[in-house]
N, C-alpha and C. Protein backbone atom coordinates (compact mmCIF):
# COMPACT_ATOMS: atom_id res chain seq x y z
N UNK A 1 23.67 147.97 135.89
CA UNK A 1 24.43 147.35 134.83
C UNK A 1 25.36 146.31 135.43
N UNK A 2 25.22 144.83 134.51
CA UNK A 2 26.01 143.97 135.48
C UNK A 2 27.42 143.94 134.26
N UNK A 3 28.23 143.69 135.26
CA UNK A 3 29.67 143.42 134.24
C UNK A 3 29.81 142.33 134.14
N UNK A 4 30.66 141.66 133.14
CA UNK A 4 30.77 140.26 133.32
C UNK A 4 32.52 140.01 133.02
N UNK A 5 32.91 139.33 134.18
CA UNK A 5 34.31 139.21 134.61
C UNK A 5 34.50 137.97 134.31
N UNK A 6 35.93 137.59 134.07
CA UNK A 6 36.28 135.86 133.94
C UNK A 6 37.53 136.08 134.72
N UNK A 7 37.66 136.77 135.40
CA UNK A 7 38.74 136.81 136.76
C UNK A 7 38.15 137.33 137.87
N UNK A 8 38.79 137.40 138.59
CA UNK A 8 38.55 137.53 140.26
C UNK A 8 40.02 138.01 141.00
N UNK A 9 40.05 139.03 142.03
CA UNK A 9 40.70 139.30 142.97
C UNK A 9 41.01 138.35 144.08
N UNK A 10 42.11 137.61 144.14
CA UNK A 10 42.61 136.55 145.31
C UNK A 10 43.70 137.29 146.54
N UNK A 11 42.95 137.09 147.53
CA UNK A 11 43.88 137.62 148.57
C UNK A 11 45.14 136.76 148.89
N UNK A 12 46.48 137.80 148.96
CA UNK A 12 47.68 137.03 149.41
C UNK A 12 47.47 136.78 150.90
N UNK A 13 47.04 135.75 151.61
CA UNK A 13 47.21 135.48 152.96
C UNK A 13 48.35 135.24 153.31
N UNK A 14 49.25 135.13 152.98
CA UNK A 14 50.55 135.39 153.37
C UNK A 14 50.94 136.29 153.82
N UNK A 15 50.23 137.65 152.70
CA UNK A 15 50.50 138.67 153.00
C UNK A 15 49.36 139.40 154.08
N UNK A 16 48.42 138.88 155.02
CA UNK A 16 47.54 139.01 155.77
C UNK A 16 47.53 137.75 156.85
N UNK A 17 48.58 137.77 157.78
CA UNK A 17 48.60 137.03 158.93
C UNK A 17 47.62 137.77 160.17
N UNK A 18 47.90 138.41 160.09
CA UNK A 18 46.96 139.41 161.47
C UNK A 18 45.75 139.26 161.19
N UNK A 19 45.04 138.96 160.10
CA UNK A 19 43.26 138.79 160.27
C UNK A 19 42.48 137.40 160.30
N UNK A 20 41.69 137.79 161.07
CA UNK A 20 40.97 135.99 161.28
C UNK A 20 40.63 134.99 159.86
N UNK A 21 39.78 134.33 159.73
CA UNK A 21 39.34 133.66 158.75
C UNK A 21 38.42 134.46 158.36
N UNK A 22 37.14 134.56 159.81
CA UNK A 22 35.85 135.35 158.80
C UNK A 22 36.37 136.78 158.41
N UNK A 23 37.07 137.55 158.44
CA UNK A 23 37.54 138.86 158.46
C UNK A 23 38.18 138.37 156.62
N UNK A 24 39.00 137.47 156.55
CA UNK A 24 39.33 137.29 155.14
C UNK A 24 38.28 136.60 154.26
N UNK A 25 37.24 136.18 154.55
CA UNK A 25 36.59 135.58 153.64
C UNK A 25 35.62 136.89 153.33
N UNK A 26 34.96 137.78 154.39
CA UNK A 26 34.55 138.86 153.94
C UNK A 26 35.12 139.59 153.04
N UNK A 27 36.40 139.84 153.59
CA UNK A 27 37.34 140.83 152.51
C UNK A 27 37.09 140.16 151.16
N UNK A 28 37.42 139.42 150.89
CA UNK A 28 37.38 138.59 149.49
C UNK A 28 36.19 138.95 148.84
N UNK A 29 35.17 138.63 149.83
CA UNK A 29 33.96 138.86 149.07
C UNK A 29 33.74 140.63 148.36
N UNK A 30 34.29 141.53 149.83
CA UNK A 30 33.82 142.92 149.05
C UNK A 30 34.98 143.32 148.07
N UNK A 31 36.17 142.58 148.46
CA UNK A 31 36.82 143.22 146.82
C UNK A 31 36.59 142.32 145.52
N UNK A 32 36.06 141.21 145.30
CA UNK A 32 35.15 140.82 144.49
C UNK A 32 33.96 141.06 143.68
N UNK A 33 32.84 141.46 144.96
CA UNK A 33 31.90 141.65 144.41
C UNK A 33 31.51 142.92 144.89
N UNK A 34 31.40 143.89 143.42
CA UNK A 34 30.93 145.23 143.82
C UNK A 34 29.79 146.16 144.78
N UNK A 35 28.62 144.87 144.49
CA UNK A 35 27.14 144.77 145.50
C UNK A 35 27.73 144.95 146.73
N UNK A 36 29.04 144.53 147.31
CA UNK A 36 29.25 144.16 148.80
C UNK A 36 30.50 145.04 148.97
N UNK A 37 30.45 146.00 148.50
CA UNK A 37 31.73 147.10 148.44
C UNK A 37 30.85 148.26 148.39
N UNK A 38 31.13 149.71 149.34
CA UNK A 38 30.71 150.50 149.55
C UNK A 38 29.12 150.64 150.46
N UNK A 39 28.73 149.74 151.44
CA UNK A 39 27.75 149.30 151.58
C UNK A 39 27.38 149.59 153.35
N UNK A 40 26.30 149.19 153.42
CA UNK A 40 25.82 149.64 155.24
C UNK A 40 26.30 147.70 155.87
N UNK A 41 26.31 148.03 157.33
CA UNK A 41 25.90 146.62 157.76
C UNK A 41 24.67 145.82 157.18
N UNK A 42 23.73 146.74 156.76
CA UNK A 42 22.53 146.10 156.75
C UNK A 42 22.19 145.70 155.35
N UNK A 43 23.15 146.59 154.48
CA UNK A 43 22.99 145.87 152.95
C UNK A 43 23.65 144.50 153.01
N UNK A 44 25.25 144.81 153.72
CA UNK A 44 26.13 143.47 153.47
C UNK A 44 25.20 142.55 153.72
N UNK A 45 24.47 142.21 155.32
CA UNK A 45 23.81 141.10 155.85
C UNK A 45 22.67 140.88 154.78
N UNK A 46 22.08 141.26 153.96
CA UNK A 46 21.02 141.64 153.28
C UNK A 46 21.44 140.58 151.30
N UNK A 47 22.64 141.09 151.83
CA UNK A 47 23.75 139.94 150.20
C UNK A 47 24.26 138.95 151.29
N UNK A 48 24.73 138.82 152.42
CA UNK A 48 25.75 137.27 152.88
C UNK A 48 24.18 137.06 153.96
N UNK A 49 23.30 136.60 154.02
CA UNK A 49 22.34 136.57 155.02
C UNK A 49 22.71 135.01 155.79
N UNK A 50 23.37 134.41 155.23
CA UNK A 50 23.95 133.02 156.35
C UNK A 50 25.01 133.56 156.96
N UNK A 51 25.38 134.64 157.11
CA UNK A 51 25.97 135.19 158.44
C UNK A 51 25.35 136.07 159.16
N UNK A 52 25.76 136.01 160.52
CA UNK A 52 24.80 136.85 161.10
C UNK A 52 25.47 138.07 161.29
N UNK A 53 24.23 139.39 161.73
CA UNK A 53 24.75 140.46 161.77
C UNK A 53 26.37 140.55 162.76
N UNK A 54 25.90 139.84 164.03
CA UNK A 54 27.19 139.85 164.92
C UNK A 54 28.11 139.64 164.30
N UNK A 55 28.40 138.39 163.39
CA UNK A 55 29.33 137.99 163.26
C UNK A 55 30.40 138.87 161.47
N UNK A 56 29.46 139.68 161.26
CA UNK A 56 29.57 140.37 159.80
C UNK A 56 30.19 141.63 160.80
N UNK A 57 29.85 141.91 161.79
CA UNK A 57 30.21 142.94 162.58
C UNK A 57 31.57 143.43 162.48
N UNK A 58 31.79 142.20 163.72
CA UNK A 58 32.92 141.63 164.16
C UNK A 58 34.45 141.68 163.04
N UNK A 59 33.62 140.93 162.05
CA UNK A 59 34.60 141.11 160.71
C UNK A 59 35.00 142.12 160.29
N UNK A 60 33.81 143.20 160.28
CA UNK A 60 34.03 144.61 159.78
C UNK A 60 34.83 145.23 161.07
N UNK A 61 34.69 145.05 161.84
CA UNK A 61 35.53 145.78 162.68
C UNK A 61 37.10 145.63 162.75
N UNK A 62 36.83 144.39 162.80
CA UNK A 62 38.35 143.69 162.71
C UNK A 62 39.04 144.94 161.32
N UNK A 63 38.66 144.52 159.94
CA UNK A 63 38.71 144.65 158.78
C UNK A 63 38.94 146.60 158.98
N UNK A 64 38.49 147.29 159.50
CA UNK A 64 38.69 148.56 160.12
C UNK A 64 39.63 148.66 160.79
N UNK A 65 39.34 148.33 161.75
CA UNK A 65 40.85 148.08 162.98
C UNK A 65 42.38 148.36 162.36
N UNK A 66 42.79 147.67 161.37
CA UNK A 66 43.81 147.34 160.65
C UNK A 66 44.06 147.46 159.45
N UNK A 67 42.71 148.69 158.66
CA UNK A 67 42.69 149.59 158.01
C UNK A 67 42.87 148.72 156.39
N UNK A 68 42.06 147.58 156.29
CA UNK A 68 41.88 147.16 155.30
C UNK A 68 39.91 147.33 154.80
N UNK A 69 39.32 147.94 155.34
CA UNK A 69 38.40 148.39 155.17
C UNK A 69 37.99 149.87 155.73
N UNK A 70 37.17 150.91 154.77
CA UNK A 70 37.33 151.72 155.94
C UNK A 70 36.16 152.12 156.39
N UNK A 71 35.71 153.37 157.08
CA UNK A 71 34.31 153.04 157.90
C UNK A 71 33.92 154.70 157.62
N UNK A 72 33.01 154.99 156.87
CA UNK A 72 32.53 156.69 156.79
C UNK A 72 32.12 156.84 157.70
N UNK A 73 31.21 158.22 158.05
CA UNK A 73 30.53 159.00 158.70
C UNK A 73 29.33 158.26 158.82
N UNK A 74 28.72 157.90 157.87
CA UNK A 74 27.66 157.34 157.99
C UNK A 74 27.82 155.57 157.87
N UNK A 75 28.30 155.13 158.50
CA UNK A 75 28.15 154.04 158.55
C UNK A 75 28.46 153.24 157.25
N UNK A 76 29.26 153.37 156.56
CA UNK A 76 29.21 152.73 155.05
C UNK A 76 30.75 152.23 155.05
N UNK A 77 30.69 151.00 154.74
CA UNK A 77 31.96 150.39 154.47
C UNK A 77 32.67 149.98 153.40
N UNK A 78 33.85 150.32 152.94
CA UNK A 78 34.34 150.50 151.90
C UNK A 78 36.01 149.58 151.73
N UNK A 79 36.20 148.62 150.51
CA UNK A 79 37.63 148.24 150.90
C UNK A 79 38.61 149.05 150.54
N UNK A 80 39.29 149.21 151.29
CA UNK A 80 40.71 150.54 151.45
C UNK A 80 41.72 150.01 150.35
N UNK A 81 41.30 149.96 149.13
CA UNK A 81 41.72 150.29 147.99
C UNK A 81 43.31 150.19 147.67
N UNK A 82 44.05 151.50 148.40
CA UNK A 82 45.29 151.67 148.01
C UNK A 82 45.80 150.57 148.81
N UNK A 83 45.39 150.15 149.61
CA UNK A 83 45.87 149.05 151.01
C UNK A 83 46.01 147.84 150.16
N UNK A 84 44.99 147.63 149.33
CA UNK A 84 44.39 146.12 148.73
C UNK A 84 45.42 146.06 147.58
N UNK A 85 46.03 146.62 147.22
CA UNK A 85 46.63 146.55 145.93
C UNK A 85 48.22 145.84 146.17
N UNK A 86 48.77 145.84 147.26
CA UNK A 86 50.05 144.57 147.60
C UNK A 86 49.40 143.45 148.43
N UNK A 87 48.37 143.56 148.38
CA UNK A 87 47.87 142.04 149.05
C UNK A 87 46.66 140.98 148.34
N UNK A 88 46.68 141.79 147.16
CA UNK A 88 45.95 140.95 146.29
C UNK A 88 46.17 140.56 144.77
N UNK A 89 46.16 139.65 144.07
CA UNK A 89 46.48 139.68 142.86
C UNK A 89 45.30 139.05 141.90
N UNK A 90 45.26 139.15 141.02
CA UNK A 90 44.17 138.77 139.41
C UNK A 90 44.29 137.65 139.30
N UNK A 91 43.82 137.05 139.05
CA UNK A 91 43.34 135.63 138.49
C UNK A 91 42.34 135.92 136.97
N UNK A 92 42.76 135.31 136.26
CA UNK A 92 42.22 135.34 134.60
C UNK A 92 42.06 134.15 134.38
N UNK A 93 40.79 133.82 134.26
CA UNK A 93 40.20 132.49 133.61
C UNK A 93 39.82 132.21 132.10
N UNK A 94 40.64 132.80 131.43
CA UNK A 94 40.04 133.29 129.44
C UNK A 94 39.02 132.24 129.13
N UNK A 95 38.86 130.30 129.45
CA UNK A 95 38.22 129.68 129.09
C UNK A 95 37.01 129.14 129.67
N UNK A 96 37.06 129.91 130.92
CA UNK A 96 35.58 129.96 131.99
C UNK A 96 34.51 130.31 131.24
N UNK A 97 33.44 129.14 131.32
CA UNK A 97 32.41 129.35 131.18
C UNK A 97 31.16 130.43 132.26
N UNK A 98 30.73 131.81 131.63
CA UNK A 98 29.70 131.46 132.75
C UNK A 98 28.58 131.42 132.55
């Protein structure tokens, strides 16, 4: 079932100095888009495939490291939720077409 949103989750980078670029553009993407939230390395690369595994890695690790993503037992990565909620805010587009 697809939802259909006319907002989006924007990261405060202000409030995220400590993470690289690709580490925030990932983030963005999995608290955005649900497909890329709760997922293996091999699904993410499988939805962002113009990045490479290394470099989706790297991100995720980072993104772990500093506990804005977190990392199960089995390999599944998830955005750390209670973490995301002072570093991100809503955006509402009421007259977006999509």
């Amino acid at each position: 079932m697809k939802i259909k949103t006319n907002g989006f989750l924007n990261l405060k980078f202000e409030n995220l100095p400590d993470i690289s670029t690709n580490a925030q553009g990932l983030l963005t993407r999995m608290a955005n888009l649900s497909e890329c939230d709760y997922v293996s390395l091999e699904t993410l690369h499988k939805l962002i495939p113009a990045d490479s595994m290394k470099t989706l890695k790297k991100a995720l690790d980072e993104l772990v490291q500093k506990n804005y993503v977190i990392k199960t037992e089995d390999n599944i990565y998830a955005v750390n939720k209670v973490k995301m909620i002072q570093t991100m805010y809503f955006y509402y587009a009421p007259n977006q077409q999509n």
